[in-house]
N, C-alpha and C. Protein backbone atom coordinates (compact mmCIF):
# COMPACT_ATOMS: atom_id res chain seq x y z
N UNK A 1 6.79 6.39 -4.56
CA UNK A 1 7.79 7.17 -3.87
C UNK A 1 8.12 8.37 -4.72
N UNK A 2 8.51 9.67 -3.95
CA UNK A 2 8.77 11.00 -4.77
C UNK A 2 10.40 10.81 -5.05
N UNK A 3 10.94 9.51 -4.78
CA UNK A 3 12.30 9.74 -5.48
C UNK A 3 12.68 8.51 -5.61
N UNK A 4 12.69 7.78 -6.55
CA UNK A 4 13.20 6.61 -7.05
C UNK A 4 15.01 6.30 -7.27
N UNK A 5 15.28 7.50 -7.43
CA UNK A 5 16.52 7.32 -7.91
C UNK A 5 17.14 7.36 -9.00
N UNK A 6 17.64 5.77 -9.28
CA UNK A 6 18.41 5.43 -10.60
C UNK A 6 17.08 4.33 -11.08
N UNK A 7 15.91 3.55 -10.10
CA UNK A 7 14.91 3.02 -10.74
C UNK A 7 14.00 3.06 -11.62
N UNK A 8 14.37 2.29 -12.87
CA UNK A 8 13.22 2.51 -14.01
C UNK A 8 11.85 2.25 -13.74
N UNK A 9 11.18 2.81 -13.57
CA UNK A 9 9.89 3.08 -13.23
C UNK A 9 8.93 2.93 -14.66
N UNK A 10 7.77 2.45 -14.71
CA UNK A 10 7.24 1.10 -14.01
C UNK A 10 8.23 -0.01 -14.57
N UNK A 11 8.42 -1.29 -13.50
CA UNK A 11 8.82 -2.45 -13.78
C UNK A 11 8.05 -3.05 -14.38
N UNK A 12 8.79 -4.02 -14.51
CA UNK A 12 8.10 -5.25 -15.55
C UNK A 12 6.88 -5.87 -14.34
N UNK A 13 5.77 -6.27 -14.48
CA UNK A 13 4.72 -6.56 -13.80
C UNK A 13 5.22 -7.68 -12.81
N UNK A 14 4.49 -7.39 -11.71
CA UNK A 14 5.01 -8.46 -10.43
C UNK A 14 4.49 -9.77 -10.82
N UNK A 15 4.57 -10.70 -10.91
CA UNK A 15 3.91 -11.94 -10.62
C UNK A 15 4.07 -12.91 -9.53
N UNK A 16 2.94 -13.08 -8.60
CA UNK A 16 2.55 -14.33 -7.68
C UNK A 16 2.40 -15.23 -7.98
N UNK A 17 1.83 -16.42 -7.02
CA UNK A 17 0.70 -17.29 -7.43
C UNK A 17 0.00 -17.44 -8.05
N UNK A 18 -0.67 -16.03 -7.43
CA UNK A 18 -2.31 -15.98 -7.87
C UNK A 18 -2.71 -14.16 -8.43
N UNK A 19 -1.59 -13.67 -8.46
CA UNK A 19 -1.66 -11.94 -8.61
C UNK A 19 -0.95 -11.48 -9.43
N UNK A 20 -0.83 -10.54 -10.01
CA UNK A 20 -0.53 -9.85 -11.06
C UNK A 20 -0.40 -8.02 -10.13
N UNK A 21 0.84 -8.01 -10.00
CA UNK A 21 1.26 -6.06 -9.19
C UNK A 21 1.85 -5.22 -10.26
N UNK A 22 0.75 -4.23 -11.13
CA UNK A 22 1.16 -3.82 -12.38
C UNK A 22 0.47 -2.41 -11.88
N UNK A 23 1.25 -1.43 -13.46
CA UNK A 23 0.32 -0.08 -13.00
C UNK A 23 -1.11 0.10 -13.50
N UNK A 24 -1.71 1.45 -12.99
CA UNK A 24 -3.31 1.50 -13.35
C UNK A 24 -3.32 1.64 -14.79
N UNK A 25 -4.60 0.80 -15.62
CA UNK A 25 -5.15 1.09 -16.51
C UNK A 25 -6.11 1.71 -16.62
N UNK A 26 -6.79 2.06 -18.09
CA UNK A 26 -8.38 2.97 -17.68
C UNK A 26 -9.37 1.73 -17.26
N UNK A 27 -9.24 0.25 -17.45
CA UNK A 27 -10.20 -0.26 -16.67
C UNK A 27 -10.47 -0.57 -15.11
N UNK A 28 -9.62 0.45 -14.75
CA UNK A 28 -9.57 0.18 -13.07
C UNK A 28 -10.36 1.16 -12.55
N UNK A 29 -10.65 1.83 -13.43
CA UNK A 29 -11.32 3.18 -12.67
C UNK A 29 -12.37 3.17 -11.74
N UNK A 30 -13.48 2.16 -12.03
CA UNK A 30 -14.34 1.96 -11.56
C UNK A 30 -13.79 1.35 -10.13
N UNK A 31 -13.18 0.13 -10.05
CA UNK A 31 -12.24 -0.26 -8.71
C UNK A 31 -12.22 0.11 -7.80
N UNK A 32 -10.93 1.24 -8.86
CA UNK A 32 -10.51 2.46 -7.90
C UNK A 32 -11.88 3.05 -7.04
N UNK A 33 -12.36 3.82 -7.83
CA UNK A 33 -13.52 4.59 -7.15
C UNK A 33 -14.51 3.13 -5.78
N UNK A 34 -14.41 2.48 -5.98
CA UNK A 34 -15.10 1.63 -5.05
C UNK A 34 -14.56 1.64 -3.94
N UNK A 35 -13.14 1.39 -4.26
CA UNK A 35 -12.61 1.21 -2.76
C UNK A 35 -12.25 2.26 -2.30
N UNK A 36 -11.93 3.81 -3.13
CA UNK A 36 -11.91 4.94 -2.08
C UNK A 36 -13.40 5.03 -1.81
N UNK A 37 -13.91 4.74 -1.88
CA UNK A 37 -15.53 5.23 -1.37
C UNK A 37 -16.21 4.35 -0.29
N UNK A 38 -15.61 3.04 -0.41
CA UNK A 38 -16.07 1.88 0.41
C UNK A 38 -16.07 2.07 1.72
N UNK A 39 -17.22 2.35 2.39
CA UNK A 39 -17.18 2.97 3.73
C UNK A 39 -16.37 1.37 4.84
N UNK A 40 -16.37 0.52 4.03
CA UNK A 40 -15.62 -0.45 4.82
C UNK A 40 -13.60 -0.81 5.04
N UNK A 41 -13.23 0.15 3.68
CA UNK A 41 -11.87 0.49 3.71
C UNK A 41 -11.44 1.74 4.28
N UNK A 42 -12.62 2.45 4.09
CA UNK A 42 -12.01 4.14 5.11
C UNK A 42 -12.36 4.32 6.31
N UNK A 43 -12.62 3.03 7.07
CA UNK A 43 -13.04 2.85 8.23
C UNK A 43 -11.95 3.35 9.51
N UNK A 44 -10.74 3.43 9.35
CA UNK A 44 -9.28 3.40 9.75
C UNK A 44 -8.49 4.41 9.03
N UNK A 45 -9.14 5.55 7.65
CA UNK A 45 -8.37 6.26 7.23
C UNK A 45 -9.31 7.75 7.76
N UNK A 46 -10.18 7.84 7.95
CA UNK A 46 -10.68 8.85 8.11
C UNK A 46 -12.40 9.03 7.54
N UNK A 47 -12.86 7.88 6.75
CA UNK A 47 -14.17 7.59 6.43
C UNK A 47 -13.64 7.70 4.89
N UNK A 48 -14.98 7.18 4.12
CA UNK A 48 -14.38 6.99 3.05
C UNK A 48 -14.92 8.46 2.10
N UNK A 49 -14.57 8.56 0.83
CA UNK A 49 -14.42 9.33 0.27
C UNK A 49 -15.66 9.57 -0.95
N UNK A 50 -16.61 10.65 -1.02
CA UNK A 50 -17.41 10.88 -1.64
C UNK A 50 -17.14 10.35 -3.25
N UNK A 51 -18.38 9.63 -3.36
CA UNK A 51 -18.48 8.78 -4.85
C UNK A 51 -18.60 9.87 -5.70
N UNK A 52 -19.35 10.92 -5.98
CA UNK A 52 -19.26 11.71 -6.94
C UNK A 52 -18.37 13.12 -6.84
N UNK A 53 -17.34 12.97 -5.86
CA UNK A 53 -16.03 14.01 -5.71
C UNK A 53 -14.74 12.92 -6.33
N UNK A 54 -14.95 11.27 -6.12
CA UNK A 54 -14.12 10.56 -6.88
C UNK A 54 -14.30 10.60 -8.26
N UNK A 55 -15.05 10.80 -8.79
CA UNK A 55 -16.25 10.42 -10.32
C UNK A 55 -15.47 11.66 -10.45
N UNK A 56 -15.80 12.74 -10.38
CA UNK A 56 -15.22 14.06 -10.56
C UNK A 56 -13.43 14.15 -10.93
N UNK A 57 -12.94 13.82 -10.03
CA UNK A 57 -11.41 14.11 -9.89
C UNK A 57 -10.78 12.58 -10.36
N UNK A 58 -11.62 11.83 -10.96
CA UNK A 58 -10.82 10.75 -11.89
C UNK A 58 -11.83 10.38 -12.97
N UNK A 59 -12.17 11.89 -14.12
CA UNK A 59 -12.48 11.29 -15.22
C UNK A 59 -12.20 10.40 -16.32
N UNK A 60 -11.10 9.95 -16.72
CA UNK A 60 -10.63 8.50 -17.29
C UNK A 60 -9.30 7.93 -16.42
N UNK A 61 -8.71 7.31 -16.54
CA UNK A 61 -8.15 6.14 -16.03
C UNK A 61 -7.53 6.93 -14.47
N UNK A 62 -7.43 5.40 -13.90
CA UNK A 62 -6.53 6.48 -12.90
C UNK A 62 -5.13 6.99 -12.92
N UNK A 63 -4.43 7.97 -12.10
CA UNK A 63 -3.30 8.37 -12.22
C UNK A 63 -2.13 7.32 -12.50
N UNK A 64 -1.47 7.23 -13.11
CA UNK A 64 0.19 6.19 -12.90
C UNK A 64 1.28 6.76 -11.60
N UNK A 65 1.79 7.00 -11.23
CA UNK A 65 2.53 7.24 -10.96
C UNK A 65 3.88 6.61 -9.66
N UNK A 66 5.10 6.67 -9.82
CA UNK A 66 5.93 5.46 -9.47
C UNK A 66 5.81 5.58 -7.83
N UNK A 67 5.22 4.22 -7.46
CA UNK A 67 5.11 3.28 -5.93
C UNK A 67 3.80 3.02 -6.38
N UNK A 68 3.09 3.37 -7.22
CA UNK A 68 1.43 2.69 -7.22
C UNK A 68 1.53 1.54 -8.29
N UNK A 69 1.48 0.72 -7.33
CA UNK A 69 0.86 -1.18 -7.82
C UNK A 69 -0.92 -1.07 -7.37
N UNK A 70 -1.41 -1.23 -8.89
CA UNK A 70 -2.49 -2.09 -8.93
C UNK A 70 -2.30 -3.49 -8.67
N UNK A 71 -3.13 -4.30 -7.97
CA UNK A 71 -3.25 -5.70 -7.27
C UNK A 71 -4.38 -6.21 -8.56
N UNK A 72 -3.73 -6.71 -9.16
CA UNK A 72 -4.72 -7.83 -10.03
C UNK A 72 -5.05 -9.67 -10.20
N UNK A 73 -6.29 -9.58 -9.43
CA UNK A 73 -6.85 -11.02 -9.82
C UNK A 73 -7.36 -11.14 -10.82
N UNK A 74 -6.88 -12.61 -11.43
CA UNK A 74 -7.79 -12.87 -13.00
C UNK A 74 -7.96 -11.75 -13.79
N UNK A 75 -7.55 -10.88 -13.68
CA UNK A 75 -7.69 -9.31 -14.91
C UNK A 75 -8.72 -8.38 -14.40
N UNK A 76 -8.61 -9.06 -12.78
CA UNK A 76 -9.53 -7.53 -11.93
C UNK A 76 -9.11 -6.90 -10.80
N UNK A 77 -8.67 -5.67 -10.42
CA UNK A 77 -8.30 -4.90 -9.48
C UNK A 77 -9.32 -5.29 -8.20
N UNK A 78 -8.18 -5.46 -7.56
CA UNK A 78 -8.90 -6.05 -6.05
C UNK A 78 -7.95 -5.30 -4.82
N UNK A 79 -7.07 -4.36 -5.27
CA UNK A 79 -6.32 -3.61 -4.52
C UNK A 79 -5.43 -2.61 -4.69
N UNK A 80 -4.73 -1.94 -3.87
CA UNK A 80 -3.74 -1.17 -4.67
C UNK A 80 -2.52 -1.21 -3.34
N UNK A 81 -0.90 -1.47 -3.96
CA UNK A 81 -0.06 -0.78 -2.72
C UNK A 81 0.78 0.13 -3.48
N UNK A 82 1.17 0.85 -1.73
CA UNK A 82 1.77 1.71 -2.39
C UNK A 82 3.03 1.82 -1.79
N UNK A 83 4.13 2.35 -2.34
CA UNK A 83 5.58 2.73 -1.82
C UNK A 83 6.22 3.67 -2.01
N UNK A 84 5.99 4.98 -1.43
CA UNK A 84 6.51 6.14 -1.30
C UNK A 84 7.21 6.57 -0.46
N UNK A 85 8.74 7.65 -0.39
CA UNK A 85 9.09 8.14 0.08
C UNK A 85 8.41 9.30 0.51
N UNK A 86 8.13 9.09 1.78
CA UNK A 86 6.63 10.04 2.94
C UNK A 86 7.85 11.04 3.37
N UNK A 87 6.85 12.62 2.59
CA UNK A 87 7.36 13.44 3.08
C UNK A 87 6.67 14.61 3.86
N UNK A 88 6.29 13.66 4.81
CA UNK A 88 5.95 14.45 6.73
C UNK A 88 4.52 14.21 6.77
N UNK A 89 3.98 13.14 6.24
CA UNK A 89 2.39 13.64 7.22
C UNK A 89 2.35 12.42 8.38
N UNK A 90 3.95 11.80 8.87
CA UNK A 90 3.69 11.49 10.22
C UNK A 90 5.43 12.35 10.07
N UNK A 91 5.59 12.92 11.54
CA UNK A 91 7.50 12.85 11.47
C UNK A 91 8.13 11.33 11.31
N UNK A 92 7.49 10.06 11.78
CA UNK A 92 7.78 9.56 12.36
C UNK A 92 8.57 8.60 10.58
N UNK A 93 7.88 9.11 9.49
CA UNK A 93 7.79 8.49 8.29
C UNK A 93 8.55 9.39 7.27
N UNK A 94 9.00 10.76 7.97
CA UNK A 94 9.62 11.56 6.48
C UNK A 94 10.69 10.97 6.50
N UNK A 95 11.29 11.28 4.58
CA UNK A 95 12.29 10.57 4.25
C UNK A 95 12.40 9.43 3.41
N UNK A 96 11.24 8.49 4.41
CA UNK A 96 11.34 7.03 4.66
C UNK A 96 10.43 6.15 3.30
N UNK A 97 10.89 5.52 2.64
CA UNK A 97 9.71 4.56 2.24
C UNK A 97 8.77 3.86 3.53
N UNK A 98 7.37 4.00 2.46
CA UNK A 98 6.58 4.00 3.22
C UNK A 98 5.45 3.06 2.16
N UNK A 99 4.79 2.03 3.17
CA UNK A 99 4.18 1.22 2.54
C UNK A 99 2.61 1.40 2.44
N UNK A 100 1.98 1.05 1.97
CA UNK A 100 0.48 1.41 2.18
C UNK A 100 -0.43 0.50 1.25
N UNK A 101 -1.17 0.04 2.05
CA UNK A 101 -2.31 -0.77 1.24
C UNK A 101 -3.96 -0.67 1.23
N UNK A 102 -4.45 -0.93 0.49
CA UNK A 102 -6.00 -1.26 0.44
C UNK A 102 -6.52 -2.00 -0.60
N UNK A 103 -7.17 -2.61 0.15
CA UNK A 103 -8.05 -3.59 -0.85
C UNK A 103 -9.54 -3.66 -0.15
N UNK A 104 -10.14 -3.90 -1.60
CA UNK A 104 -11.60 -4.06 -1.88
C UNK A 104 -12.45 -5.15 -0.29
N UNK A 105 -13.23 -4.61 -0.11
CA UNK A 105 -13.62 -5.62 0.88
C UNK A 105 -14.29 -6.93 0.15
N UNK A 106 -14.29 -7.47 -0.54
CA UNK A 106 -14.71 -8.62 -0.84
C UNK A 106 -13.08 -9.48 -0.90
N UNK A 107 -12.34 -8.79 -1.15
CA UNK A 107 -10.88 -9.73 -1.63
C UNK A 107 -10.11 -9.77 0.14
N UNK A 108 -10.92 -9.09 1.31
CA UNK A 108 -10.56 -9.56 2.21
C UNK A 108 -10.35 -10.83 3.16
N UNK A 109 -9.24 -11.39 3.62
CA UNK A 109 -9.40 -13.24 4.16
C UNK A 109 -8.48 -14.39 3.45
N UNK A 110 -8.58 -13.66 2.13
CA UNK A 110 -8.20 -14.50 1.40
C UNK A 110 -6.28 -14.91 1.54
N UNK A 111 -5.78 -13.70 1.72
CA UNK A 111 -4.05 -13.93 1.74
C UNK A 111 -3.91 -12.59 0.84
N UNK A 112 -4.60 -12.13 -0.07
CA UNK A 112 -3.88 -11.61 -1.17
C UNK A 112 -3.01 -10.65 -0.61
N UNK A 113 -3.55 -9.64 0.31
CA UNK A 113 -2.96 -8.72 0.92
C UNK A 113 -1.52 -9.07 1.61
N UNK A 114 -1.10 -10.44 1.95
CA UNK A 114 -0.20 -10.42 2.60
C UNK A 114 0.80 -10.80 1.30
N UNK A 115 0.49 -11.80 0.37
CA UNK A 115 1.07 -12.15 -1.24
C UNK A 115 1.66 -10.93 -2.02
N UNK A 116 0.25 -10.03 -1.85
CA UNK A 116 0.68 -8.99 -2.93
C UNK A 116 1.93 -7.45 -2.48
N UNK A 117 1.89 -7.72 -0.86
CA UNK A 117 2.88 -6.86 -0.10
C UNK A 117 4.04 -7.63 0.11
N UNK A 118 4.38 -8.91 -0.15
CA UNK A 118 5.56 -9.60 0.22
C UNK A 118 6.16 -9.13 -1.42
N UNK A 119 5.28 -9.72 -2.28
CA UNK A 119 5.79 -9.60 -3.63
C UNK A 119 6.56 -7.88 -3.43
N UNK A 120 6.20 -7.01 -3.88
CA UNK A 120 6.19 -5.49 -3.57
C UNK A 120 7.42 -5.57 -2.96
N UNK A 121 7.35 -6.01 -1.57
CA UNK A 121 8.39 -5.41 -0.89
C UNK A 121 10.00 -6.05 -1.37
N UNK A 122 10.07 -7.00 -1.64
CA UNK A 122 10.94 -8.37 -2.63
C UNK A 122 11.12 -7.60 -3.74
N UNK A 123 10.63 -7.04 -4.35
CA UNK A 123 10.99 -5.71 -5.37
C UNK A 123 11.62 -4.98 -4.69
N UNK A 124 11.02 -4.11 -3.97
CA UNK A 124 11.67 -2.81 -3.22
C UNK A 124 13.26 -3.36 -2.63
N UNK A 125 13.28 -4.13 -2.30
CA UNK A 125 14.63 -4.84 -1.51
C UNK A 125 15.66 -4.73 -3.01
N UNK A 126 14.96 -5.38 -3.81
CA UNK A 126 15.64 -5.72 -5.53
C UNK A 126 16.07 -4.30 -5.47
N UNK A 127 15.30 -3.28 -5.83
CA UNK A 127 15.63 -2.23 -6.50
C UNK A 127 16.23 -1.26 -5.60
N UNK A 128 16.11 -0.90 -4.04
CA UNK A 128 16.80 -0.50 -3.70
C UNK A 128 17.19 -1.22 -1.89
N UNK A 129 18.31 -1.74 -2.75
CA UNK A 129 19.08 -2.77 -1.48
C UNK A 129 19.35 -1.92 -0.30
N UNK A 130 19.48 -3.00 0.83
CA UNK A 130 18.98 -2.22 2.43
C UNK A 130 18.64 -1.07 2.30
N UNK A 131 17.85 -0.61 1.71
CA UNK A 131 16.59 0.39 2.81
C UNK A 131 15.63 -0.07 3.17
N UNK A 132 15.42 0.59 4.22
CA UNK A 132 14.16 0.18 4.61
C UNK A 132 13.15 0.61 4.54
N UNK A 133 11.57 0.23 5.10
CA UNK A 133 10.53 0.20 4.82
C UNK A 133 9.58 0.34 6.19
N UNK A 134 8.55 1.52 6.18
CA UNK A 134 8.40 1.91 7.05
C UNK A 134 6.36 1.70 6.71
N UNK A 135 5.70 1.54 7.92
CA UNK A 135 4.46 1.26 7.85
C UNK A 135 3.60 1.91 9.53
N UNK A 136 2.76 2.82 8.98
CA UNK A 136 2.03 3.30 9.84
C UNK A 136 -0.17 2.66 10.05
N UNK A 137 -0.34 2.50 11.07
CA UNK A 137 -1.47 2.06 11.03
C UNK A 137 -1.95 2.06 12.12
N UNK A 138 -3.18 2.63 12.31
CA UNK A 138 -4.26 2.49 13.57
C UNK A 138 -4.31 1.34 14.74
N UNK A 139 -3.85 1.51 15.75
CA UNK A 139 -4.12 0.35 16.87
C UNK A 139 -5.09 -0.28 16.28
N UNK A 140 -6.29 -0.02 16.32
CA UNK A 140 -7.92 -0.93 16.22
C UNK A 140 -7.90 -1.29 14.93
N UNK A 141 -6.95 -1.06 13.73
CA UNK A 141 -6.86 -1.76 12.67
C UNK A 141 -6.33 -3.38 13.18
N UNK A 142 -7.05 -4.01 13.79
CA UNK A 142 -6.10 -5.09 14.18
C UNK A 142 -5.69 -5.91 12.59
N UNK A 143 -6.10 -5.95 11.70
CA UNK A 143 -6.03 -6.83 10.59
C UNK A 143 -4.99 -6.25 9.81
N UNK A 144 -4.44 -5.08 9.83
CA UNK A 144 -3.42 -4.37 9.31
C UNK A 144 -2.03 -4.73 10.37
N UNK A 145 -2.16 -4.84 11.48
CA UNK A 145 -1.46 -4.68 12.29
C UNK A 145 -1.02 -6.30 12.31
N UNK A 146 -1.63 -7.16 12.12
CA UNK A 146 -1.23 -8.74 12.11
C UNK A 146 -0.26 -8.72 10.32
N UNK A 147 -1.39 -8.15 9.53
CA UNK A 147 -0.44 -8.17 8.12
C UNK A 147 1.15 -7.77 8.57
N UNK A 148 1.15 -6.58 9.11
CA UNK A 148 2.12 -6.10 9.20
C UNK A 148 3.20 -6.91 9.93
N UNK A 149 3.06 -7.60 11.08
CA UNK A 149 3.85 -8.48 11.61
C UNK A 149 3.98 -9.82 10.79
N UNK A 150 3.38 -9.98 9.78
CA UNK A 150 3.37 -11.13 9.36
C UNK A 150 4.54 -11.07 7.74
N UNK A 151 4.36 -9.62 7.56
CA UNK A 151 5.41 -9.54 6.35
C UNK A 151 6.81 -8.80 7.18
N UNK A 152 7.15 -9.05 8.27
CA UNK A 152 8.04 -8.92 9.29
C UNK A 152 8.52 -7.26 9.80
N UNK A 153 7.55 -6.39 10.13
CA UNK A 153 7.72 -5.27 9.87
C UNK A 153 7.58 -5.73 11.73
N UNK A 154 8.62 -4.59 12.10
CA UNK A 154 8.99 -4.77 13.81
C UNK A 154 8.49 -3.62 14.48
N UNK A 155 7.82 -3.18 15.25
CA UNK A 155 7.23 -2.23 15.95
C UNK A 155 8.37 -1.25 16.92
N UNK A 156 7.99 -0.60 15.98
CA UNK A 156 9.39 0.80 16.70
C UNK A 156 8.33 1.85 18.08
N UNK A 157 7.08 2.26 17.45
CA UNK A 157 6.39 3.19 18.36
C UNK A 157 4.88 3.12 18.36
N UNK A 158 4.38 3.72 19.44
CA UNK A 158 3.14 3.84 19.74
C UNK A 158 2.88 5.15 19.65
N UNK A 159 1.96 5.68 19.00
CA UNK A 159 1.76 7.26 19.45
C UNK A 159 0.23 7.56 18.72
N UNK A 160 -0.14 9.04 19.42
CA UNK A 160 -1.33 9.53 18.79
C UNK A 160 -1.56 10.31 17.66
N UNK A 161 -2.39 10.27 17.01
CA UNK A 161 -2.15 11.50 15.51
C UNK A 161 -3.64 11.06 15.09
N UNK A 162 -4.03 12.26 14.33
CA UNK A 162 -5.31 11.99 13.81
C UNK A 162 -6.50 11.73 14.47
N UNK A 163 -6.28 11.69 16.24
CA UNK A 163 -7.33 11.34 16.69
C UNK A 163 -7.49 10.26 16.88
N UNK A 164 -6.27 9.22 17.14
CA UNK A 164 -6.59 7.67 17.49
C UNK A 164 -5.12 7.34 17.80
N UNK A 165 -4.98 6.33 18.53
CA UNK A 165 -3.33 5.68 18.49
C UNK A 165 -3.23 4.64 17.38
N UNK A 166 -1.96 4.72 17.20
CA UNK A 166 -1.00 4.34 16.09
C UNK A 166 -0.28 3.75 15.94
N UNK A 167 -0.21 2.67 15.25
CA UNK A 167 1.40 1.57 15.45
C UNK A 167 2.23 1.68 14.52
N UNK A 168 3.53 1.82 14.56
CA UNK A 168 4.43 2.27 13.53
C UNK A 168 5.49 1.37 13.49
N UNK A 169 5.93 0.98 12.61
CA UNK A 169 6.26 -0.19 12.79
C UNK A 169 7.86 -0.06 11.43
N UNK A 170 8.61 -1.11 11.24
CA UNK A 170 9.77 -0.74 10.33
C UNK A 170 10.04 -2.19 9.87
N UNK A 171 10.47 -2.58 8.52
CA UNK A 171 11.00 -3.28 8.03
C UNK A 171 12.58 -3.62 7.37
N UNK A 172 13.20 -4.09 7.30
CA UNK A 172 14.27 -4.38 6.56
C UNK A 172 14.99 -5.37 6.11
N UNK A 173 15.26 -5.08 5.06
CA UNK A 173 15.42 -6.25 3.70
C UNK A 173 16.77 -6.95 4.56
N UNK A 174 17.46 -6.17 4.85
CA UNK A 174 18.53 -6.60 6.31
C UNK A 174 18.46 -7.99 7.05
N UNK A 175 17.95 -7.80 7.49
CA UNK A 175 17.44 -8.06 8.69
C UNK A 175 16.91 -8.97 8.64
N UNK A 176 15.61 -9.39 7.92
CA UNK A 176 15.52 -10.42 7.06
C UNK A 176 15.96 -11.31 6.81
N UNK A 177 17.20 -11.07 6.23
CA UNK A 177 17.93 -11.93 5.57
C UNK A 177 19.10 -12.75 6.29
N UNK A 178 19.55 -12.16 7.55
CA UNK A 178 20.18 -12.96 8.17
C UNK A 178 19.55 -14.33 8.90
């Protein structure tokens, strides 16, 4: 997020079950570069992203910066989320924290994705109480769109952008909790 607040940025590392939600090191780099390039994760963002324009624009580690959780199994990046305050590349999201995920297609099936966004968001609630949490994603993403109902995010709108329809959807730590 571009404004944290009064939050000390980075926290102390998330711990799951089975996951570890910490920031990037230089051994993620390689990861990183897999899954922006993985023509099976940019399937729903716009295609994926040239391996040697990534190689290029992340010569040692990747960037840090506060809402980016690296997703770590056993001491290997298998994902990344993110939580930023989105300012306008939907209207529907400026302002707003905004959630975002990807992971590696091999770590798909498993749960992690839904573990490592509950964890995350159970922070975000911690650190900044009732706000909420906002999540945009492709109709035909159906597997994003079940995550999303499944970490209780409620469907506010339908609309087009980018050349596909869109489900937009909202969370709150609120709401939740009653």
């Amino acid at each position: 997020m571009s404004d944290l607040g009064t939050v000390a940025w980075p926290p102390v590392p998330i711990r799951t079950e089975r996951l570890v939600l910490r920031e990037p090191e230089a051994r993620d780099r390689a990861a990183v570069i897999e899954l922006l390039a993985s023509p099976e994760v940019g399937t729903y963002l716009g295609g994926p992203r040239p391996r040697d324009e990534l190689e290029h624009e992340m010569p040692g580690a990747p960037s840090r910066r506060p809402g980016l959780f690296i997703v770590d199994l056993d001491g290997e990046m298998i994902g990344q989320i993110t939580l930023y305050r989105e300012t306008g590349h939907l209207r529907q999201a400026a302002g707003k924290a905004e959630l975002g995920y990807l992971f590696l297609p091999q770590a798909w099936g498993h749960g992690y994705a839904a573990e490592a966004c509950a964890a995350a968001l159970d922070w975000f609630a911690g650190a900044l109480p009732g706000e909420p949490v906002v999540l945009a994603t492709q109709t035909a993403n159906v597997r994003s769109m079940r995550l999303a109902a499944k970490l209780g995010f409620i469907e506010v709108e339908r609309f087009e952008a980018y050349g596909a329809k869109q489900w937009f959807g909202m969370w709150s730590p609120v709401a939740l909790s009653d």
